[in-house]
N, C-alpha and C. Protein backbone atom coordinates (compact mmCIF):
# COMPACT_ATOMS: atom_id res chain seq x y z
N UNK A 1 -9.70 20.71 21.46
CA UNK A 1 -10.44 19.82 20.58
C UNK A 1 -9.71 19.64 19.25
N UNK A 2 -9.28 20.60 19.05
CA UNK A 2 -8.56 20.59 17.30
C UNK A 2 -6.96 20.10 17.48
N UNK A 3 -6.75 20.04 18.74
CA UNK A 3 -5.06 19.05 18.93
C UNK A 3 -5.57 17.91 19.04
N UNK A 4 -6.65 17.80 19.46
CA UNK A 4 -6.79 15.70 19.76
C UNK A 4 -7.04 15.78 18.20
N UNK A 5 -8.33 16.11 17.57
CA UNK A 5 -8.26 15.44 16.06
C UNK A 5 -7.07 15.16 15.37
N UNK A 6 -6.18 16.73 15.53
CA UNK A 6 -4.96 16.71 14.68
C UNK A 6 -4.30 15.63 14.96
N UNK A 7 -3.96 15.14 16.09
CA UNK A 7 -3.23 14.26 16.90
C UNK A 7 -3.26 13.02 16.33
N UNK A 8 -4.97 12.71 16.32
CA UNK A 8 -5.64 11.28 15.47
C UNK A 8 -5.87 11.34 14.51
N UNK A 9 -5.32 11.99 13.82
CA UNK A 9 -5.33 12.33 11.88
C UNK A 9 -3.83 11.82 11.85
N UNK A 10 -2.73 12.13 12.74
CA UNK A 10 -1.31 11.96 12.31
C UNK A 10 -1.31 10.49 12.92
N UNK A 11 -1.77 9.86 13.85
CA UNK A 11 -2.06 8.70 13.87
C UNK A 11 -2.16 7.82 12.60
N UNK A 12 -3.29 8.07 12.38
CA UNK A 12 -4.00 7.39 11.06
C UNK A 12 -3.09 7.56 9.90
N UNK A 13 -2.40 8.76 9.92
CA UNK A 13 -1.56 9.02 8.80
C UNK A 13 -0.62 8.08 8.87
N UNK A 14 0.14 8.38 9.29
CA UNK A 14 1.19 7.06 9.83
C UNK A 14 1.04 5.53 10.11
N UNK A 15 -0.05 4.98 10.36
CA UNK A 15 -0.65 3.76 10.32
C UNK A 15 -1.00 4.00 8.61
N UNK A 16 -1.31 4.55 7.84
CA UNK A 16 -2.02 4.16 6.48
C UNK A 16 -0.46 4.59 5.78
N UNK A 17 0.63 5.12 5.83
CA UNK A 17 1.81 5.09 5.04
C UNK A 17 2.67 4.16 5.50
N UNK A 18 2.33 3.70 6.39
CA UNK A 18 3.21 1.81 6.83
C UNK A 18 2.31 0.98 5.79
N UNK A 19 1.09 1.20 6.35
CA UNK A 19 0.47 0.00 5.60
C UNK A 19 0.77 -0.12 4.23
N UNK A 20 0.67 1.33 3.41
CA UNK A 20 0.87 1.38 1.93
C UNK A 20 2.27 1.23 1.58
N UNK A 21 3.26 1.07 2.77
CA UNK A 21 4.67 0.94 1.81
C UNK A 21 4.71 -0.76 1.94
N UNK A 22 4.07 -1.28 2.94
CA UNK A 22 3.97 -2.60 3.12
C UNK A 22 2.96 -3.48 1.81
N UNK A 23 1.62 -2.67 1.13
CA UNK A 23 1.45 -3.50 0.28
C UNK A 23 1.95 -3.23 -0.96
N UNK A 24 2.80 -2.05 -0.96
CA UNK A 24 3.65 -1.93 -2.47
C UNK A 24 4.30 -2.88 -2.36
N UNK A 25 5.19 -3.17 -1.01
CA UNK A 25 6.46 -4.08 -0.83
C UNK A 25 5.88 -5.42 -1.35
N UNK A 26 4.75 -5.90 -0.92
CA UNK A 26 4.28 -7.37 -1.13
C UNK A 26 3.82 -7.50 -2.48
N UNK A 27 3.68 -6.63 -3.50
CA UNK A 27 3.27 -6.49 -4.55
C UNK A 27 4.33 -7.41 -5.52
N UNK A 28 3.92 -8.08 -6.68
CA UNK A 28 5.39 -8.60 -7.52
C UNK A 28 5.41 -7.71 -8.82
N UNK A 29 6.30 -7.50 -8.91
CA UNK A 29 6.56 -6.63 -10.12
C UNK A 29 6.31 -7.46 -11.37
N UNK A 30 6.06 -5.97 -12.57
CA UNK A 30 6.20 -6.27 -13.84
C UNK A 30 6.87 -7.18 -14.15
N UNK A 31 8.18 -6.81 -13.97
CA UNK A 31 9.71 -7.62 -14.58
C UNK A 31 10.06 -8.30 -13.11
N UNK A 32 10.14 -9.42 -12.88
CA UNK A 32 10.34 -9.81 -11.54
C UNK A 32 11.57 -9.96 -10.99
N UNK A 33 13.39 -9.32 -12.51
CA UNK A 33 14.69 -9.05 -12.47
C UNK A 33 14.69 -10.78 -11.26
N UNK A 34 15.86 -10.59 -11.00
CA UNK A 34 16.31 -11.92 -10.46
C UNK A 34 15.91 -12.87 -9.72
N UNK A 35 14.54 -12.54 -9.18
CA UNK A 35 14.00 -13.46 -8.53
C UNK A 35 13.20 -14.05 -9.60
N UNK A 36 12.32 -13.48 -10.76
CA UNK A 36 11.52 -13.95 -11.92
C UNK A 36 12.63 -14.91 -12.81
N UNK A 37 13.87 -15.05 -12.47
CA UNK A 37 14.65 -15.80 -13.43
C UNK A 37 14.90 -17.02 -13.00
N UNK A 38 14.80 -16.54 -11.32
CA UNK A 38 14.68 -17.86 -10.24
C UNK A 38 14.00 -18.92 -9.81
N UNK A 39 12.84 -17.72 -9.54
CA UNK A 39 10.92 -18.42 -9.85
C UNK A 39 10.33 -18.84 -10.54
N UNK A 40 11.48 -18.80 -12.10
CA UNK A 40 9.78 -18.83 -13.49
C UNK A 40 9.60 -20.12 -13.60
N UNK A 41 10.67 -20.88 -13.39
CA UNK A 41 9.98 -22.08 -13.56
C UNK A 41 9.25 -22.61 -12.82
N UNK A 42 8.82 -21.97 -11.77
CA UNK A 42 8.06 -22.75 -10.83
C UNK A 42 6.63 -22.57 -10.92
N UNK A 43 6.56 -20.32 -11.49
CA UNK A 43 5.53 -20.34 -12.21
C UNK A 43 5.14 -21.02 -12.98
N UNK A 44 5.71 -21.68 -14.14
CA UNK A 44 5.13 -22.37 -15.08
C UNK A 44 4.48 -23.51 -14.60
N UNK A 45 4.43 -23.66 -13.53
CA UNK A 45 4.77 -25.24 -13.59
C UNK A 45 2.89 -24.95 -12.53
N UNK A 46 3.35 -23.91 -11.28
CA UNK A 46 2.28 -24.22 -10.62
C UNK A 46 1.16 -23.13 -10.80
N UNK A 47 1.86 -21.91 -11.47
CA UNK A 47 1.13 -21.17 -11.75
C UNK A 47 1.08 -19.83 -11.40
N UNK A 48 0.98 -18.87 -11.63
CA UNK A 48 0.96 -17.64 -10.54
C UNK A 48 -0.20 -17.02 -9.83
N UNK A 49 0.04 -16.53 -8.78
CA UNK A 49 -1.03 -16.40 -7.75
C UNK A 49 -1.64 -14.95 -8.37
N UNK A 50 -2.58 -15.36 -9.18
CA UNK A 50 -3.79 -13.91 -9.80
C UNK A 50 -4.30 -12.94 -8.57
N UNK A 51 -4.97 -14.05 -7.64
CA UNK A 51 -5.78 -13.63 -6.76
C UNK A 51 -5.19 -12.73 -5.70
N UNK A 52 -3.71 -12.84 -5.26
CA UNK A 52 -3.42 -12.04 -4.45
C UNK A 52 -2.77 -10.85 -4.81
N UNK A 53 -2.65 -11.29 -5.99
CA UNK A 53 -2.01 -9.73 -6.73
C UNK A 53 -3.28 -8.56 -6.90
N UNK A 54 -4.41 -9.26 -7.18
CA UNK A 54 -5.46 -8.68 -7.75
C UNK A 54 -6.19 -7.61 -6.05
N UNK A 55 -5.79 -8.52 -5.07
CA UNK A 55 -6.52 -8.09 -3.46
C UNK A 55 -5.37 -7.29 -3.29
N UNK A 56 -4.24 -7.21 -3.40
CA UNK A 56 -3.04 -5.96 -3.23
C UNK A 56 -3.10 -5.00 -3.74
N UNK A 57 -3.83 -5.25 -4.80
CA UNK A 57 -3.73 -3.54 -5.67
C UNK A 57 -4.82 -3.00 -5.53
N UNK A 58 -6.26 -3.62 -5.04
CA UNK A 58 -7.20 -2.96 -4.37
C UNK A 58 -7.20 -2.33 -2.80
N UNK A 59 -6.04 -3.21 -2.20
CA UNK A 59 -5.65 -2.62 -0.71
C UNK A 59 -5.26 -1.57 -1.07
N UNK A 60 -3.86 -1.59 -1.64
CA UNK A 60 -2.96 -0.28 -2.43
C UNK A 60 -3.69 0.80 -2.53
N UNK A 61 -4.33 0.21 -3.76
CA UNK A 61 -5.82 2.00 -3.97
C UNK A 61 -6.52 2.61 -2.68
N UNK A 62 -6.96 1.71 -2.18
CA UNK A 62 -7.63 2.29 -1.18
C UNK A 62 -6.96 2.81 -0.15
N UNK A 63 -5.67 2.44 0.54
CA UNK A 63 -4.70 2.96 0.89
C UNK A 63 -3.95 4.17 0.53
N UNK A 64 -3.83 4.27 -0.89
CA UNK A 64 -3.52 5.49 -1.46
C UNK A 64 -4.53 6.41 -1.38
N UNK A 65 -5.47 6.08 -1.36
CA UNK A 65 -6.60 7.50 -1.25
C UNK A 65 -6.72 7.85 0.08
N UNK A 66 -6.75 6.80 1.06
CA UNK A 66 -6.69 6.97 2.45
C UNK A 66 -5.29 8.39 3.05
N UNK A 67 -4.32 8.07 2.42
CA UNK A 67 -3.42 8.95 2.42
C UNK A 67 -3.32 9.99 1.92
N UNK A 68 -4.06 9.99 0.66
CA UNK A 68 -4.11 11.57 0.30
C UNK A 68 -5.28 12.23 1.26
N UNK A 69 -6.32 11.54 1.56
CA UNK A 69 -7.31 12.26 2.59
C UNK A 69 -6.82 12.83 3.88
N UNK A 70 -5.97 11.69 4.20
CA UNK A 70 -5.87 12.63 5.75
C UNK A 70 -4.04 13.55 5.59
N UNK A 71 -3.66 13.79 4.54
CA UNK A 71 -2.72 14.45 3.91
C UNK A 71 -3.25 15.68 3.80
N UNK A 72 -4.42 15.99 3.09
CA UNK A 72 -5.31 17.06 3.05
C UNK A 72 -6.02 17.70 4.18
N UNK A 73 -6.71 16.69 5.32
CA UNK A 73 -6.84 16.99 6.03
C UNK A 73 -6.14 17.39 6.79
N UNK A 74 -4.89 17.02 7.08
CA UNK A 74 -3.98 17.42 8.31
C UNK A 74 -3.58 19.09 7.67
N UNK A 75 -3.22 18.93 6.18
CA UNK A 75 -3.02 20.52 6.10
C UNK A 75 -4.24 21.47 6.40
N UNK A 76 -5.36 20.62 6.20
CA UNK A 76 -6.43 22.20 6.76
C UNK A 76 -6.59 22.29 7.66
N UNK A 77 -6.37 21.60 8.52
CA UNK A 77 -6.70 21.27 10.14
C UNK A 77 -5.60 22.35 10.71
N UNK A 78 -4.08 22.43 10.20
CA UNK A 78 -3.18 22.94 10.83
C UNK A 78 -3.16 24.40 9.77
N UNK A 79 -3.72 24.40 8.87
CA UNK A 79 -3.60 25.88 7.74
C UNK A 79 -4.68 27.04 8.76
């Protein structure tokens, strides 16, 4: 019983540290370095997308906590 959970904890683990390197990746940075020098004018012009930045960094969080949970869990499960 305690190898299948463990089993589907490292599952989940691994599905939630793809997902979270995937919405860091989609995230736009502070300084946007050479693509922001590329893009800005286009920002100016059409605008920048608030809304999806704003739904990425709430995935992110919740993703990040998702990972520290079953991070914790997998060590007590196997401690």
């Amino acid at each position: 019983m305690q190898e299948r959970l463990y089993a589907f904890l490292i599952v989940i683990h691994v599905l939630v540290a793809f997902g979270l390197i995937a919405t860091v990746l989609l995230q736009s940075g502070k300084a946007a370095g050479l693509s922001g020098a590329i893009a800005g004018g286009a920002e100016q012009v059409f605008g920048k997308k608030k809304g999806m930045d704003e739904i990425l960094s709430r995935v992110t969080t919740g993703l990040a906590i998702a990972f520290m949970v079953t991070s914790i869990s997998l060590t007590l499960i196997k401690g």
